[in-house]
C-alpha atoms as a PDB file:
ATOM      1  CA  UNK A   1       0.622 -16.836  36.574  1.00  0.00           C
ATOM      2  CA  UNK A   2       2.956 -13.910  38.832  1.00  0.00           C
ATOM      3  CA  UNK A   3       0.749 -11.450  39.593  1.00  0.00           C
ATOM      4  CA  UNK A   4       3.262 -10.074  42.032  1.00  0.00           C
ATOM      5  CA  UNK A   5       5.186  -8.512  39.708  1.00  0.00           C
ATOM      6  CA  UNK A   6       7.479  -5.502  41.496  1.00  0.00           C
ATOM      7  CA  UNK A   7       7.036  -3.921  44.330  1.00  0.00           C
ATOM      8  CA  UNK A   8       4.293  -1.327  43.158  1.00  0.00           C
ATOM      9  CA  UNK A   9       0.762  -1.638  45.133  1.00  0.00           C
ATOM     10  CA  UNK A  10      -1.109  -1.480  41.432  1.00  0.00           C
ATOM     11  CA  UNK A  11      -0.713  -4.579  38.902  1.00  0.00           C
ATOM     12  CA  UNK A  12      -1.070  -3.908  35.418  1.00  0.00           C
ATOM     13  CA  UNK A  13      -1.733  -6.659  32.930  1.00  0.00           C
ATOM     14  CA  UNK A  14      -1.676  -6.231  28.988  1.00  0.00           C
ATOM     15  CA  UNK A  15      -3.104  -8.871  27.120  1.00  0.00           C
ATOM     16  CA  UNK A  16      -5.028 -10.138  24.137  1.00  0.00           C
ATOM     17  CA  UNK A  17      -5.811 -13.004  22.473  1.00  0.00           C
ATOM     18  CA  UNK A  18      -7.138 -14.281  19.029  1.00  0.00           C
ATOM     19  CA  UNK A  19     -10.545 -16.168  19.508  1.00  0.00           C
ATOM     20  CA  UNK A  20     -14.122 -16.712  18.046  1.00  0.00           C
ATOM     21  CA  UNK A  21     -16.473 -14.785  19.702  1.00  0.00           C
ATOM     22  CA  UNK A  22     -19.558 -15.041  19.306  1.00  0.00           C
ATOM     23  CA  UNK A  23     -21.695 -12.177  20.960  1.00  0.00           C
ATOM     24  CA  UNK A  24     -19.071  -9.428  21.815  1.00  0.00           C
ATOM     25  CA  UNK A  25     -21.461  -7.253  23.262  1.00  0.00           C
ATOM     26  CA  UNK A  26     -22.816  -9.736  26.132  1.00  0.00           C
ATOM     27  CA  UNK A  27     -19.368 -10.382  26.704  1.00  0.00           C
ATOM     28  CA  UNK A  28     -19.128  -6.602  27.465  1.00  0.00           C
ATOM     29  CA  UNK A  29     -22.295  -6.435  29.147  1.00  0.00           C
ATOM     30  CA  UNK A  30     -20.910  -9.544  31.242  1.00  0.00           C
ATOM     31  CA  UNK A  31     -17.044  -8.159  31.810  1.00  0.00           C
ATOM     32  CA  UNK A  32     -18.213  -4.428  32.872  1.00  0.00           C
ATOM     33  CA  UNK A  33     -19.849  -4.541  36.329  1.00  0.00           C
ATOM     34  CA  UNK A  34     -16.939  -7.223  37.603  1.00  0.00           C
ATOM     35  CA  UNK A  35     -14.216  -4.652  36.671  1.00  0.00           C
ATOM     36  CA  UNK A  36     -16.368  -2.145  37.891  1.00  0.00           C
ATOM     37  CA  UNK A  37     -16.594  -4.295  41.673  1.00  0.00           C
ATOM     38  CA  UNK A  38     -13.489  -4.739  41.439  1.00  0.00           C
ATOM     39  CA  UNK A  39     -12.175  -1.835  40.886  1.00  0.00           C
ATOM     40  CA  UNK A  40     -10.488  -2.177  37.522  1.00  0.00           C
ATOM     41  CA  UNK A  41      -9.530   0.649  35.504  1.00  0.00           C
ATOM     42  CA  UNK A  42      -7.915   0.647  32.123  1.00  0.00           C
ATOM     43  CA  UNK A  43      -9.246  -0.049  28.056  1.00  0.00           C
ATOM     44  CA  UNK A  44     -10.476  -3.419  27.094  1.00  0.00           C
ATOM     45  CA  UNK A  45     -11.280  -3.673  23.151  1.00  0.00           C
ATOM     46  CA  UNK A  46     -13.872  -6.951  22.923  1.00  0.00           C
ATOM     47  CA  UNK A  47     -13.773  -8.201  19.118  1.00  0.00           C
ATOM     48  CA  UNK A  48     -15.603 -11.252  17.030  1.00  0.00           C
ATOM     49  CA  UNK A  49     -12.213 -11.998  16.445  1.00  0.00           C
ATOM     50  CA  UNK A  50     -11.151 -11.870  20.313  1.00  0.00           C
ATOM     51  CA  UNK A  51      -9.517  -9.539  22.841  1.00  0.00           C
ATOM     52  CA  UNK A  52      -7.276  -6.592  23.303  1.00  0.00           C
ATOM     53  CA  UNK A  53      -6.264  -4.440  26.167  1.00  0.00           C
ATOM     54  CA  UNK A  54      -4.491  -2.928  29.157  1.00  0.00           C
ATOM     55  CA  UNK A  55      -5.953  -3.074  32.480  1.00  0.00           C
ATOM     56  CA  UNK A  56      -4.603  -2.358  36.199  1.00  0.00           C
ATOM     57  CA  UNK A  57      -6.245  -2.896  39.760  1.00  0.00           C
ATOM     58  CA  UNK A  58      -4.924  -4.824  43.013  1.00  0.00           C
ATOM     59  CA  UNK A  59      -3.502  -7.945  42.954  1.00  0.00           C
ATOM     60  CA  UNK A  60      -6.702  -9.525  44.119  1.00  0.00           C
ATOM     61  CA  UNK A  61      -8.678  -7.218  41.614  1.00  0.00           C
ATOM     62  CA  UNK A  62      -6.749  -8.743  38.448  1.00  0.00           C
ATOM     63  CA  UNK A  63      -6.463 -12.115  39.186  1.00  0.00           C
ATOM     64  CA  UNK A  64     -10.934 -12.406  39.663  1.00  0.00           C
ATOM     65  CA  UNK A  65     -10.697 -10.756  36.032  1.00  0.00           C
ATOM     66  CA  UNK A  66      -8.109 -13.177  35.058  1.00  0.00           C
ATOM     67  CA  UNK A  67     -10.112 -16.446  36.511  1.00  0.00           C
ATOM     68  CA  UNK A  68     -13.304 -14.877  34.285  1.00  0.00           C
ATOM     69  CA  UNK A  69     -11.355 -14.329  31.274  1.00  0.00           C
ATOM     70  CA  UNK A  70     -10.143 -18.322  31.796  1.00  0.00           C
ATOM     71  CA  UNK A  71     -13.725 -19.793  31.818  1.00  0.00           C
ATOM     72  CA  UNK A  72     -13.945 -18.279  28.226  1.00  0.00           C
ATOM     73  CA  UNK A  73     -13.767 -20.982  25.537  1.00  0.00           C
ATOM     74  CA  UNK A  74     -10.944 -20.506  23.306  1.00  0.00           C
ATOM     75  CA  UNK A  75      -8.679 -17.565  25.722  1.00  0.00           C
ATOM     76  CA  UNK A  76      -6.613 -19.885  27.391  1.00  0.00           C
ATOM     77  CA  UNK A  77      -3.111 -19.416  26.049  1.00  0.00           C
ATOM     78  CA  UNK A  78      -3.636 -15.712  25.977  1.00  0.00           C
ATOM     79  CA  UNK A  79      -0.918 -13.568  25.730  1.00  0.00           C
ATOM     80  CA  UNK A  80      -0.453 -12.362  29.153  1.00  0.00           C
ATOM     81  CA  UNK A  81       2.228  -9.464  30.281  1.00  0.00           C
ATOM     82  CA  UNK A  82       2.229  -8.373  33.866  1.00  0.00           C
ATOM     83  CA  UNK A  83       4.156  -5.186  35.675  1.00  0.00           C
ATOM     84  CA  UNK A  84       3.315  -2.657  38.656  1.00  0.00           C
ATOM     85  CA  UNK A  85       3.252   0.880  39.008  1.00  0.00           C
ATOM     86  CA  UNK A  86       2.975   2.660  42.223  1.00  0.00           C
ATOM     87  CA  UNK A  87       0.152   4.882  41.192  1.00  0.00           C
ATOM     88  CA  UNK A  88      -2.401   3.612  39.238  1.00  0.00           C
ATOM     89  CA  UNK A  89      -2.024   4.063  35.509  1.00  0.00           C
ATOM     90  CA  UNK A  90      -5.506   4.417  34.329  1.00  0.00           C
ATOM     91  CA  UNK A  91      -8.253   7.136  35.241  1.00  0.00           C
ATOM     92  CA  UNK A  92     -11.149   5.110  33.914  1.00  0.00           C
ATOM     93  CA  UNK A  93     -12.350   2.065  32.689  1.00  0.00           C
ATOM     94  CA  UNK A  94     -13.745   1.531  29.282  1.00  0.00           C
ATOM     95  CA  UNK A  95     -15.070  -1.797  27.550  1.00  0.00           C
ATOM     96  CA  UNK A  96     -15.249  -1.205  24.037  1.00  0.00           C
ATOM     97  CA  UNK A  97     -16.731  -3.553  21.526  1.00  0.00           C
ATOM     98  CA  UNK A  98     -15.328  -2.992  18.118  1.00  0.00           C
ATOM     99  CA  UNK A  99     -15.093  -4.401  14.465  1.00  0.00           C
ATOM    100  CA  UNK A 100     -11.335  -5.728  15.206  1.00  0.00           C
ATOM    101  CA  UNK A 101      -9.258  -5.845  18.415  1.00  0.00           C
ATOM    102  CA  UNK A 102      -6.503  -3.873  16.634  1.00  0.00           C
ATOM    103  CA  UNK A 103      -7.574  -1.870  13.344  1.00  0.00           C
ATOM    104  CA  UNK A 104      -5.397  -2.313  10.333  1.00  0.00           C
ATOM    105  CA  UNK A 105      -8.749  -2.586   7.667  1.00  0.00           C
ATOM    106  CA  UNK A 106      -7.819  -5.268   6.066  1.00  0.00           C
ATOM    107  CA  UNK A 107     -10.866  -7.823   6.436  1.00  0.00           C
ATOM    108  CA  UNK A 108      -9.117 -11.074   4.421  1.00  0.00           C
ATOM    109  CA  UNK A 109      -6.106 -11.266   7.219  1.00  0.00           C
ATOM    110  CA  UNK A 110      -6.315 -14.899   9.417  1.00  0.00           C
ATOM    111  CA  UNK A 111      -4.012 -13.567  12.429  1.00  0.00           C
ATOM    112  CA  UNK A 112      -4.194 -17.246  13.601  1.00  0.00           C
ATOM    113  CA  UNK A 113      -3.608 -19.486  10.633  1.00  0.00           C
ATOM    114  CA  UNK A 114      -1.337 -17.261   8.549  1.00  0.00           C
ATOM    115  CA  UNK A 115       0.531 -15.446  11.049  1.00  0.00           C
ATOM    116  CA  UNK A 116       4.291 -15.473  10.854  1.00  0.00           C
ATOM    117  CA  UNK A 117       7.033 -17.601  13.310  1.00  0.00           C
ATOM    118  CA  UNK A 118       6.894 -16.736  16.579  1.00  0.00           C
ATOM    119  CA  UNK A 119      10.986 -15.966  18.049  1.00  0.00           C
ATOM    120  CA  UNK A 120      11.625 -15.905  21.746  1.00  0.00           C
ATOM    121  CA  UNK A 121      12.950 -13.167  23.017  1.00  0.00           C
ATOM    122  CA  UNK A 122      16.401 -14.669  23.811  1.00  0.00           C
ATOM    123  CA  UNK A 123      16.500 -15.838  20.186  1.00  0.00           C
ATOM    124  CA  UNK A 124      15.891 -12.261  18.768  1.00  0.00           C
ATOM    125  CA  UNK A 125      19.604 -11.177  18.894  1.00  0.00           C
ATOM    126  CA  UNK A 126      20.882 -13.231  16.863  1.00  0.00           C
ATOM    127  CA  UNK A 127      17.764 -13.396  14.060  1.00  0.00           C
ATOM    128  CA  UNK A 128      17.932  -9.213  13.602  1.00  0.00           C
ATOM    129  CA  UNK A 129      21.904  -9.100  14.045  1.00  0.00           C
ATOM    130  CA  UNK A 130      21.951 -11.337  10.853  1.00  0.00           C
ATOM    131  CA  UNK A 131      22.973  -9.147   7.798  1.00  0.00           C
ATOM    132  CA  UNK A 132      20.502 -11.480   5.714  1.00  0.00           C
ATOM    133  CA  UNK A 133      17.456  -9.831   7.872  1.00  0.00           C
ATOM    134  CA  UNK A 134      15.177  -7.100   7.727  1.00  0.00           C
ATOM    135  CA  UNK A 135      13.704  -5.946  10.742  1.00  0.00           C
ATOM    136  CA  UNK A 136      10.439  -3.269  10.626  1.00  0.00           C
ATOM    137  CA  UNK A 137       9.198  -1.805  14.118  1.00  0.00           C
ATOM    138  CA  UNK A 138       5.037  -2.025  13.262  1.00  0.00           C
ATOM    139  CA  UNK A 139       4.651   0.918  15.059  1.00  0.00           C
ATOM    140  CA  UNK A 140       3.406   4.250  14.709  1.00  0.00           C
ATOM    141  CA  UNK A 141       6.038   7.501  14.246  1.00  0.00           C
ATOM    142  CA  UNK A 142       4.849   8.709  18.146  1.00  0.00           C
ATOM    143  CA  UNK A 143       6.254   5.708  19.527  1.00  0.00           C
ATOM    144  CA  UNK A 144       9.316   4.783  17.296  1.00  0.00           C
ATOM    145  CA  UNK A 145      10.334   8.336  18.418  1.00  0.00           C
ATOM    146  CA  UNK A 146      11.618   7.049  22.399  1.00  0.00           C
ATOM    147  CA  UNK A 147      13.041   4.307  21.345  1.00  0.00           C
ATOM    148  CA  UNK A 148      13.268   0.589  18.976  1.00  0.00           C
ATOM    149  CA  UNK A 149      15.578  -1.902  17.648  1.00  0.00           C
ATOM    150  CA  UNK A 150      19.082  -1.258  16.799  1.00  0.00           C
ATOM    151  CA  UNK A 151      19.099  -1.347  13.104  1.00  0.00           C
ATOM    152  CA  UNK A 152      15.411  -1.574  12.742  1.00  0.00           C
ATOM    153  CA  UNK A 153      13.029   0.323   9.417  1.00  0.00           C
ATOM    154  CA  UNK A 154      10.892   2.845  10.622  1.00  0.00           C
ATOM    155  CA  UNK A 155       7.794   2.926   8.159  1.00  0.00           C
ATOM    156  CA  UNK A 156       6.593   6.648  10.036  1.00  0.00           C
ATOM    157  CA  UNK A 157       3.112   5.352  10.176  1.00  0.00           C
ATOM    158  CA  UNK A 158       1.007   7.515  11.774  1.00  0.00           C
ATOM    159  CA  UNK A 159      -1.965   4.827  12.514  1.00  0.00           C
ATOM    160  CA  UNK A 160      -1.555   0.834  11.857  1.00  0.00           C
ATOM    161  CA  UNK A 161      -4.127   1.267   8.807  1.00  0.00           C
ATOM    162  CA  UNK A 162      -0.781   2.882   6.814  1.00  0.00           C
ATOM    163  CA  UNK A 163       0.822  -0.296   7.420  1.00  0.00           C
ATOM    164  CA  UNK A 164      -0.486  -2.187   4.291  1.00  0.00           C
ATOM    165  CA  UNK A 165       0.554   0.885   2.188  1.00  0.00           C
ATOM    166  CA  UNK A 166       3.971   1.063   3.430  1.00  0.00           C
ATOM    167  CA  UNK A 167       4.061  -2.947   2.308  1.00  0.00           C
ATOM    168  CA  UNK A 168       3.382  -1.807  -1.313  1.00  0.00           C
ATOM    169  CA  UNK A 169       5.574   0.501  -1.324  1.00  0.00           C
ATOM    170  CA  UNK A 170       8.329  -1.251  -0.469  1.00  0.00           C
ATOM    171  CA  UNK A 171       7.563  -4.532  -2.383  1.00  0.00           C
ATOM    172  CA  UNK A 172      10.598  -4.850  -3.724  1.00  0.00           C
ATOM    173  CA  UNK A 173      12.587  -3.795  -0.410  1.00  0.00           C
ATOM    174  CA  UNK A 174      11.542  -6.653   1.139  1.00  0.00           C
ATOM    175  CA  UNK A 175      11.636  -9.460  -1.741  1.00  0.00           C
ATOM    176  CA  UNK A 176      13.867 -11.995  -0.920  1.00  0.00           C
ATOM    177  CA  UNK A 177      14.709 -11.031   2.516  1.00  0.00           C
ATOM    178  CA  UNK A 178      14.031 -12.756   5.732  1.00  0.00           C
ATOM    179  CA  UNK A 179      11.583 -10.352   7.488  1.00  0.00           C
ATOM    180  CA  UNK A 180      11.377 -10.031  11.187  1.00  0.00           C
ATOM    181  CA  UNK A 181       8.683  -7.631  12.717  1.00  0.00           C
ATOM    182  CA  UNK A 182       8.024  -6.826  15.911  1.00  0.00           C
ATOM    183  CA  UNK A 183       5.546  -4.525  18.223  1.00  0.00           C
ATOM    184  CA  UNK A 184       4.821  -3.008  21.961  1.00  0.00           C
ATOM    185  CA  UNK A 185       3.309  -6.607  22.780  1.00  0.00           C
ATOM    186  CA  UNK A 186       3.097  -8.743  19.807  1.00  0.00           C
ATOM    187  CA  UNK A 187      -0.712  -8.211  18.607  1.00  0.00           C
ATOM    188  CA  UNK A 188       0.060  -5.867  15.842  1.00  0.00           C
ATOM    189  CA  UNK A 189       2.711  -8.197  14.599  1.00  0.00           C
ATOM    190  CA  UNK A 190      -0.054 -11.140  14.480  1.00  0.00           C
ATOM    191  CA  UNK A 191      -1.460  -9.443  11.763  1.00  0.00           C
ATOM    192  CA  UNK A 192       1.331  -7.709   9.851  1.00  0.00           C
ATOM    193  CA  UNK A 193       3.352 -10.752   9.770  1.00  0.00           C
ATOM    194  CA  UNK A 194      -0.488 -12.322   8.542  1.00  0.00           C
ATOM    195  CA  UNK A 195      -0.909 -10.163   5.973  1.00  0.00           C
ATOM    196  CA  UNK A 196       3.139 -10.049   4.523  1.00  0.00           C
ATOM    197  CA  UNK A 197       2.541 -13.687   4.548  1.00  0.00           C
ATOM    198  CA  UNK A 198      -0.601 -13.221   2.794  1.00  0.00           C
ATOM    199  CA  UNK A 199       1.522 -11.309   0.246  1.00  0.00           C
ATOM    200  CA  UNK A 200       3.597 -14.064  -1.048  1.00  0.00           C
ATOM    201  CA  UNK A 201       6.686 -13.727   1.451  1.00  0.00           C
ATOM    202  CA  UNK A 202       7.647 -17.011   3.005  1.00  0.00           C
ATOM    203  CA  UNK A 203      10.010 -16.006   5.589  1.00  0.00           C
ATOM    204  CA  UNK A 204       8.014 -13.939   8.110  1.00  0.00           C
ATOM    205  CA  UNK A 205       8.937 -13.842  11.973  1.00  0.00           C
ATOM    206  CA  UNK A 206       8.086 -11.791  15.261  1.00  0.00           C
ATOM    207  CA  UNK A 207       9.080 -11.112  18.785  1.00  0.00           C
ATOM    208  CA  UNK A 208       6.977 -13.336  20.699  1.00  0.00           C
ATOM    209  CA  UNK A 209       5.704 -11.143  23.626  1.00  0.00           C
ATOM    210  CA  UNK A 210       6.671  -8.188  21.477  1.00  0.00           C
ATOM    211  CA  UNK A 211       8.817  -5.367  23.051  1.00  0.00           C
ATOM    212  CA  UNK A 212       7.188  -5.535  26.300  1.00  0.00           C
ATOM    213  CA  UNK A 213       8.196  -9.318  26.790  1.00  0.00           C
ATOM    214  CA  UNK A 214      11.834  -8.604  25.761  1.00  0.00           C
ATOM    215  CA  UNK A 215      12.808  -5.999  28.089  1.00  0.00           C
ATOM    216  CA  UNK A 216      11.194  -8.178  30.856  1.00  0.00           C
ATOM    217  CA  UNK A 217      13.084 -11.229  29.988  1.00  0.00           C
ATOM    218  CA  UNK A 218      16.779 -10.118  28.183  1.00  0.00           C
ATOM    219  CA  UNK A 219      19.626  -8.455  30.576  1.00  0.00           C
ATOM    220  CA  UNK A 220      20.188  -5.266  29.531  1.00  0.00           C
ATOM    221  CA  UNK A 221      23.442  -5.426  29.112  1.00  0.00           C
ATOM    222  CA  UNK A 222      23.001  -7.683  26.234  1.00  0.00           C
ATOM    223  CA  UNK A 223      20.305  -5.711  25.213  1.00  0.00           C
ATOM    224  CA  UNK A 224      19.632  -4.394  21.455  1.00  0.00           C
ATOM    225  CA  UNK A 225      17.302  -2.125  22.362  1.00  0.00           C
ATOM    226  CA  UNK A 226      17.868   1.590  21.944  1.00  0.00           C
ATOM    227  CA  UNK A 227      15.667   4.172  24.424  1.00  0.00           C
ATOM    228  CA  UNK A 228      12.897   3.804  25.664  1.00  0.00           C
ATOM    229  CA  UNK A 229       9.372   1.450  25.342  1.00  0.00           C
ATOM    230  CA  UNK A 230       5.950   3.880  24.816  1.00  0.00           C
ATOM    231  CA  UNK A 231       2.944   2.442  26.628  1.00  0.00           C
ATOM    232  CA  UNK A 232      -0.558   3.607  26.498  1.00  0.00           C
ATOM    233  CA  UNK A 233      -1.372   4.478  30.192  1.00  0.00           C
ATOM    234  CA  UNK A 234       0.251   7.144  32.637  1.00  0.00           C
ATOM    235  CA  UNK A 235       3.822   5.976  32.962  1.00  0.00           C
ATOM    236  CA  UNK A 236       4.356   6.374  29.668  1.00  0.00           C
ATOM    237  CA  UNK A 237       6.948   4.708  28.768  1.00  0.00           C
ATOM    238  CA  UNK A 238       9.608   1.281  30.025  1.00  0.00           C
ATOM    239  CA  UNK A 239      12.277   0.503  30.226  1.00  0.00           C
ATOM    240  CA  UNK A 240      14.279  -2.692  30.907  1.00  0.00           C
ATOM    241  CA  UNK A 241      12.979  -5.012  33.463  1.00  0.00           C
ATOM    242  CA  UNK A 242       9.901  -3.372  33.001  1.00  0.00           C
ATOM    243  CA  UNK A 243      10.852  -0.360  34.974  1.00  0.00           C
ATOM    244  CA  UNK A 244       8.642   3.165  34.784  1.00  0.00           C
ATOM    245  CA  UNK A 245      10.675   5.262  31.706  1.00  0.00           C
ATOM    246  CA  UNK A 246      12.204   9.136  32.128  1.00  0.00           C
ATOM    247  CA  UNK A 247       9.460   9.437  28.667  1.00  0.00           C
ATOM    248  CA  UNK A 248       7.120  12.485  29.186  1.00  0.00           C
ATOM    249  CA  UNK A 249       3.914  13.206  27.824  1.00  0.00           C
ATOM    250  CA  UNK A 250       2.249  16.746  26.384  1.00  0.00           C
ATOM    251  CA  UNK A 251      -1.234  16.903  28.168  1.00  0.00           C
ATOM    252  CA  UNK A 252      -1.950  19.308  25.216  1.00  0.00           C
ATOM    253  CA  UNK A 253      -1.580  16.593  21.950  1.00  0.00           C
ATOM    254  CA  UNK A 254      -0.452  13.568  23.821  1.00  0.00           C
ATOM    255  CA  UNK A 255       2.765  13.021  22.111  1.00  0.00           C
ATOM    256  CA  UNK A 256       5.729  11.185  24.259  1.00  0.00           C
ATOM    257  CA  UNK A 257       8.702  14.252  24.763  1.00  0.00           C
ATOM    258  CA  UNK A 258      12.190  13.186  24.794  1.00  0.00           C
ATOM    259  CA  UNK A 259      14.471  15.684  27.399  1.00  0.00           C
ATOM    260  CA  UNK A 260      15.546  17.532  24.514  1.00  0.00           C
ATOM    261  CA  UNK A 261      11.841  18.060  23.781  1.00  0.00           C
ATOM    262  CA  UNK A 262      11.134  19.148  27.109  1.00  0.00           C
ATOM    263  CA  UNK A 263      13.953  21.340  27.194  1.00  0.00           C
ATOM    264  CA  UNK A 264      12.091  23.273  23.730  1.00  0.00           C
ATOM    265  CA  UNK A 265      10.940  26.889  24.207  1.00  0.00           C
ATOM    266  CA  UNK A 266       7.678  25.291  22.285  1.00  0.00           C
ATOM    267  CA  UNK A 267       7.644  23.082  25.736  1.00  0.00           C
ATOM    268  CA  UNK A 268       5.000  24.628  28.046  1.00  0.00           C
ATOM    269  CA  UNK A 269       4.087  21.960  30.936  1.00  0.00           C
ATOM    270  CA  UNK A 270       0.050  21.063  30.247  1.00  0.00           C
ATOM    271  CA  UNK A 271       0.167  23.184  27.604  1.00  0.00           C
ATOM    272  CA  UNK A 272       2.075  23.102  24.297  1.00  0.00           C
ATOM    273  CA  UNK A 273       5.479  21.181  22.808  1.00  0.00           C
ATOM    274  CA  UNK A 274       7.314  21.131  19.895  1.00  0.00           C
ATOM    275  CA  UNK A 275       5.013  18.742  18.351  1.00  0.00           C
ATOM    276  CA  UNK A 276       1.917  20.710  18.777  1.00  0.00           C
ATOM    277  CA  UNK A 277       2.758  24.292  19.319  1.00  0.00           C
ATOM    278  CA  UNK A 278       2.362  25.531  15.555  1.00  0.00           C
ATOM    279  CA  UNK A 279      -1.149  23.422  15.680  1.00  0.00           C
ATOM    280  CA  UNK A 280      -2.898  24.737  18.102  1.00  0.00           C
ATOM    281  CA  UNK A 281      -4.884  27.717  18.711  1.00  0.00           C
ATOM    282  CA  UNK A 282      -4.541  30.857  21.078  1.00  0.00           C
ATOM    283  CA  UNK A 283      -7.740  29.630  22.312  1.00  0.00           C
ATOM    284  CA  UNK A 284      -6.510  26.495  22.421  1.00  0.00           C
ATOM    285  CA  UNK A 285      -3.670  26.768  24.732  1.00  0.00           C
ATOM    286  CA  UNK A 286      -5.694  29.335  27.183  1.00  0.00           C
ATOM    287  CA  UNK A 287      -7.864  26.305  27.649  1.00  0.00           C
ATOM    288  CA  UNK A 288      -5.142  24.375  28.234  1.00  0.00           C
ATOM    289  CA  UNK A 289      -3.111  26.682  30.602  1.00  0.00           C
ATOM    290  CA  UNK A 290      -6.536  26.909  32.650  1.00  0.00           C
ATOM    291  CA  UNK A 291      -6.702  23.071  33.405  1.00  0.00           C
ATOM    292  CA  UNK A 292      -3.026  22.660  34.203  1.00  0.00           C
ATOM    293  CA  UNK A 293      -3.633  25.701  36.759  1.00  0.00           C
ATOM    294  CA  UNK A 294      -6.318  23.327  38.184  1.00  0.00           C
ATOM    295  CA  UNK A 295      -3.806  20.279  38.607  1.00  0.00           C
ATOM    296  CA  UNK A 296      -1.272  22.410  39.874  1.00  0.00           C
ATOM    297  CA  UNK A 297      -3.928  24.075  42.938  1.00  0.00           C
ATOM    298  CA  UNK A 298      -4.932  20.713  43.493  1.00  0.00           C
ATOM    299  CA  UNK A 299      -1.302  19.099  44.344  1.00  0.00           C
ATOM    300  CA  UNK A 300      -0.837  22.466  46.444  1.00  0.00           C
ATOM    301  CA  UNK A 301      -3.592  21.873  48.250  1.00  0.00           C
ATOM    302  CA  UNK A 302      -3.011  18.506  48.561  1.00  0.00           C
ATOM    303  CA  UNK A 303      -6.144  17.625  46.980  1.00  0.00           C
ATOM    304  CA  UNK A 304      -6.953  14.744  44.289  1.00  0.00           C
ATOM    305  CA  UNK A 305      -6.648  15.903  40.560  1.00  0.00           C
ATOM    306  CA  UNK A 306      -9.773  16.432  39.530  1.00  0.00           C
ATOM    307  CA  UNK A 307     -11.423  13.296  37.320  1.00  0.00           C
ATOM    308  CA  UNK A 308     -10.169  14.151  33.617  1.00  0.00           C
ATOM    309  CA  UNK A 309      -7.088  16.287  34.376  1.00  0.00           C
ATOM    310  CA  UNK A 310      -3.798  14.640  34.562  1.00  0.00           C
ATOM    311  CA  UNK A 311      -1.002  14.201  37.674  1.00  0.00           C
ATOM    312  CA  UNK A 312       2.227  14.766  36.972  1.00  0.00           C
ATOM    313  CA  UNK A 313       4.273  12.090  36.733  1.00  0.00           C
ATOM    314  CA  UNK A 314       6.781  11.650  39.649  1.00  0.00           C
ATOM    315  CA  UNK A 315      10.616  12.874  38.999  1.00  0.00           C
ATOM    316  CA  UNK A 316       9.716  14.186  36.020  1.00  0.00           C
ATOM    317  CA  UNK A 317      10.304  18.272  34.395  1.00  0.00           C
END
């Protein structure tokens, strides 16, 4: 386990694994107040069916939570993804117990037993360069936007519970075709490969380690990766070798903002963007414009941010 990832003072860790357990809530109740010591921040989604989540602290901070998580029956062999940041990611910590560590509402799906073929990331080239392949990015539209797979099907999803639709409706799309899927980490692709499986197609894969794993691992210049990785904490977004993306974010709808976007008239730092400025209110954006006036007297003064309102990101418009 390298939990001295880059340079960064903060380690981040992304993780989940597929597990029985078997009282979710003490396992919250149990989890909380050593993150809390230590100083964790981040989300962690506790499950019967296992756990989910991004978290960030110190070194020393990440590997105690680590060490718990271990003494769990049933984690080890968790799927474990590790990077730095030099500010830390997360304002708040949150342990959330929930009916599925990632929602797609489909209750029959075994993300253990029936999941497709893992592929390593150096094998992933060649499987989605062959002509023979279909490749689907299991993401939602927000994050496809930045960046994916060269060559890869967008189903425009706007949450994970569209993905079993967007199966149906393209049945016959996918008939006879070797399918490769693949996510920001892997977990969504446990269960969509799972349930395409469960559908009667025999030749499901996915990136092992999912996106994250495969800009860690493959040189970028042999790279088939186009743009840039979305992840759900304040950097943003990756890129290869992990590194913090040039990805915005609107503080007003939380959509990622390419340069072009950001270059918009719509584009009002903290308070509107292309994506959201027909959607939201005069009253809206006033309320808006107020809190990025706070962040903005705060950095002049040289003062924290206050707790809710967000810094902006380093180097960036």
């Amino acid at each position: 386990m390298n939990l001295s990832t880059g340079n960064h003072p903060w380690r981040i860790v992304a993780l989940y694994r597929f597990f029985p357990v078997a009282d979710p809530l003490a396992l919250r109740d149990r989890l909380l107040p050593l993150c809390r010591e230590a100083g964790i921040r981040g989300t962690l989604i506790v499950a019967g069916e296992g756990l989910n989540g991004t978290l960030a602290g110190t070194q020393t901070a990440v590997g105690t939570l680590l060490a718990e998580l271990d003494r769990l029956e049933g984690f080890g062999g968790a799927e474990l993804k590790f990077s730095s940041a030099a500010d830390m990611p997360f304002r708040r910590l949150k342990i959330r117990v929930k009916h599925e560590i990632v929602t797609m509402g489909v209750d029959d799906v075994d993300p253990v037993a029936g999941r497709g073929a893992y592929v390593e990331p150096a094998d992933w080239n060649a499987l989605i360069a062959d002509p023979d392949t279909i490749v689907i990015d299991t993401r939602n539209a927000y994050e496809t936007a930045i960046g994916t797979f060269e060559g890869a099907v967008d189903p425009e999803t706007r949450s994970f519970r569209e993905f079993p639709d967007w199966i149906g409706r393209n049945h016959n799309r996918l008939r006879n075709r070797r399918i490769a899927m693949f996510c920001t980490g892997g977990i969504r692709c446990e269960k969509a490969t799972a349930y395409v499986k469960s559908l009667g197609f025999p030749d499901v894969f996915h990136l092992r380690g999912g996106i994250l794993k495969y800009l860690e691992t493959v040189p970028e210049d042999e790279s088939l990766w186009r743009g840039e990785c979305f992840v759900f904490d304040e950097r943003v977004s990756v890129t290869h070798g992990l590194a913090e993306g040039e990805t915005a974010l609107c503080r007003a709808c939380r959509h990622p903002l390419t340069a072009a976007e950001i270059a918009s008239p719509d584009y009002v730092e903290g308070v509107s963007c292309p994506h959201c400025r027909s959607t939201r209110s005069d009253a809206d954006r006033r309320r808006y414009a107020d809190r990025q006036r706070q962040v903005t007297r705060a950095l002049e003064r040289g003062e924290p941010v206050p707790i809710g309102l967000a810094r902006p990101r380093r180097g960036r418009a």
